[in-house]
Protein backbone atom coordinates (compact mmCIF):
# COMPACT_ATOMS: atom_id res chain seq x y z
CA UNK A 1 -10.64 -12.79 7.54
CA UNK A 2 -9.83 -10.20 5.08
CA UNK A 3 -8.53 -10.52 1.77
CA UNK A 4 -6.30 -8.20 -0.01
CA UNK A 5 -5.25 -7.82 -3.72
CA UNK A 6 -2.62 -6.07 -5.09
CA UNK A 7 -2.36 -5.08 -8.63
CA UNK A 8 -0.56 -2.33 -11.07
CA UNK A 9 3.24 -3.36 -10.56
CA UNK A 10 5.37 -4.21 -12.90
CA UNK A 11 8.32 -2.80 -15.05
CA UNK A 12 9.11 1.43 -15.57
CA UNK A 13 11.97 3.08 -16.90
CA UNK A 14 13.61 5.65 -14.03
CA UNK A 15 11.37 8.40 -13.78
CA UNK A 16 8.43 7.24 -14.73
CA UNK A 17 5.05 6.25 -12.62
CA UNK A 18 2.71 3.39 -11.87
CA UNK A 19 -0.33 3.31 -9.75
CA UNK A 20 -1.17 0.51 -7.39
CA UNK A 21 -4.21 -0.47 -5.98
CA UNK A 22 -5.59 -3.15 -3.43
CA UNK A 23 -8.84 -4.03 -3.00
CA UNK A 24 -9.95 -5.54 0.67
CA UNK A 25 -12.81 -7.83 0.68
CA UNK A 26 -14.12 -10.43 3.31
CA UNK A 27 -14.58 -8.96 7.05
CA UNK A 28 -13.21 -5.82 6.00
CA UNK A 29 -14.19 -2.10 8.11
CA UNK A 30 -13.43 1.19 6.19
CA UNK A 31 -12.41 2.48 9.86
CA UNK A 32 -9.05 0.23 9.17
CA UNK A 33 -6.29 2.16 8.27
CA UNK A 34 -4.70 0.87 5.30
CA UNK A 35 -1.25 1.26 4.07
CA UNK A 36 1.84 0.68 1.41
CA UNK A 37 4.89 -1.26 2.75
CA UNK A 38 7.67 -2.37 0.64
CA UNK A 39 10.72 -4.86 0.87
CA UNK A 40 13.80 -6.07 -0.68
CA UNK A 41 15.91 -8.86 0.04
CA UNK A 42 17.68 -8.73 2.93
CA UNK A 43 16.27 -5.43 4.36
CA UNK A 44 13.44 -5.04 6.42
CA UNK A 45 10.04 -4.10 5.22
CA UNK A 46 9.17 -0.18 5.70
CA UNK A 47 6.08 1.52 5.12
CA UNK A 48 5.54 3.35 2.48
CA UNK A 49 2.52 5.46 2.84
CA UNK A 50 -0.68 5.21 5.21
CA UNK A 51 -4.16 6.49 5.10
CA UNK A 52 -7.00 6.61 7.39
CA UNK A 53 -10.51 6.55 6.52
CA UNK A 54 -10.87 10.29 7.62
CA UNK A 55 -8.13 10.85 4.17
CA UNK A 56 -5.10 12.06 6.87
CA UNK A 57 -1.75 10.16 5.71
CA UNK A 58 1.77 9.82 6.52
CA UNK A 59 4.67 8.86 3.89
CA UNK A 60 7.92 7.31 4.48
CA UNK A 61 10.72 9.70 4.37
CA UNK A 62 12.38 8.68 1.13
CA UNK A 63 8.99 9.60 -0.71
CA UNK A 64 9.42 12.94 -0.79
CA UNK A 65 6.73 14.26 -2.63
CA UNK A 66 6.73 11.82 -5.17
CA UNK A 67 3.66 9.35 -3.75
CA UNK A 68 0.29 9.94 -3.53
CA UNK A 69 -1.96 7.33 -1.23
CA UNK A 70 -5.39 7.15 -1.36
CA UNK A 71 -8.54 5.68 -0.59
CA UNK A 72 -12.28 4.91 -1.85
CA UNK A 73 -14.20 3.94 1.40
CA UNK A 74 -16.98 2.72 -0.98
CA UNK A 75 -15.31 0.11 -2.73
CA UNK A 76 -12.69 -0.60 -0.21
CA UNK A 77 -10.07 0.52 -2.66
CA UNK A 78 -6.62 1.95 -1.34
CA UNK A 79 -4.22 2.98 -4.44
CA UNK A 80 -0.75 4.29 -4.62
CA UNK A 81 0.18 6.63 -6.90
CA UNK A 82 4.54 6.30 -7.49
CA UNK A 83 5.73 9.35 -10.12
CA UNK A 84 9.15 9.73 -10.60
CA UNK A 85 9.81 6.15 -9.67
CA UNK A 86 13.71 5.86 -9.15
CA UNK A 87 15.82 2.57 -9.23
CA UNK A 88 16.04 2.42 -5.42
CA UNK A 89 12.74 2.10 -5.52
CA UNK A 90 12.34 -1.44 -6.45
CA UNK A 91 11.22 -3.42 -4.29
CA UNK A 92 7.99 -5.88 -3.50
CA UNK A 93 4.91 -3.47 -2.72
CA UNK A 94 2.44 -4.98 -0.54
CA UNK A 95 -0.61 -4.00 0.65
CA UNK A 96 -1.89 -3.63 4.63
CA UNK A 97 -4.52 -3.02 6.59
CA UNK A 98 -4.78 -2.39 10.27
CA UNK A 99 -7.89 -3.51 11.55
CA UNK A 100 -7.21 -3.39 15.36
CA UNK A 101 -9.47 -0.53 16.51
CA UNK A 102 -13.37 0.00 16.27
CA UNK A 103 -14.23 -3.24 14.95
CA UNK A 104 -16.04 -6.64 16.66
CA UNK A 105 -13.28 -8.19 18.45
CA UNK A 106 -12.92 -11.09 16.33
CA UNK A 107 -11.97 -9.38 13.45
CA UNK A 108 -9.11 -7.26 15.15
CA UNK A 109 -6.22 -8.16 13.04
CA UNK A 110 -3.19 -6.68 11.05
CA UNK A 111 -3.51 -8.33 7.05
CA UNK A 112 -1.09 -8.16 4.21
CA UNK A 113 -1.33 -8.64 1.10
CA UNK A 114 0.40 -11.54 -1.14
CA UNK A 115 3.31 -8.64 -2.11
CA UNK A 116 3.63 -7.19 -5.99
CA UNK A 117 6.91 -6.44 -7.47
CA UNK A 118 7.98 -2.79 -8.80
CA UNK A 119 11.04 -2.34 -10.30
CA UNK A 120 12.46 0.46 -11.95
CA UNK A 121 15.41 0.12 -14.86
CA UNK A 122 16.26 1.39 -17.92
């Protein structure tokens, strides 16, 4: 099993930032990929950003330059960096890791985190 935590949300006036970070423990491998997904009520949950251990990443469209993902593969550490936070993007953040390749089979596994809220308002 793997455990995530999620900290750094919270409240931020429209343009401003906040950095999150998760930190995997248990039967965690830094070959996972790990990633940002966010929902709101009634919408489904989209992803955010991703990293993989070699530092490539993909970002969700609406990000457009203004999230920065990354990762320390020594402390199992995956942070997301949000500047110029708008209102649309409030939302619970949660934290993932995709641990279904390279690993001992029994630990093959998608895990989430328990979800931390963002929301931006003036």
């Amino acid at each position: 099993q793997v455990r995530l935590v999620e900290s750094g949300g919270g409240l931020v006036q429209p343009g401003g930032s906040l950095r999150l970070s998760c930190a995997a423990s248990g039967n965690f491998f830094s070959v996972a990929a790990m990633a940002w997904y966010r929902q709101v009520p009634g919408k489904s949950r989209e992803l955010v950003a991703v990293i993989v251990k070699d530092g490539r990443t993909r970002y969700g469209d609406f990000v457009e330059g203004r999230f920065t993902i990354s990762r320390d593969n020594d402390k199992n550490i995956c942070d997301l960096q949000m500047d110029n936070l708008k209102p649309e993007d409030t939302a619970v953040y949660y934290c993932n890791v995709d641990q279904r390749v390279g690993v001992p089979r029994e630990f093959e596994n998608i895990y989430w985190g328990q979800g931390i809220q963002v929301t931006v308002s003036s």
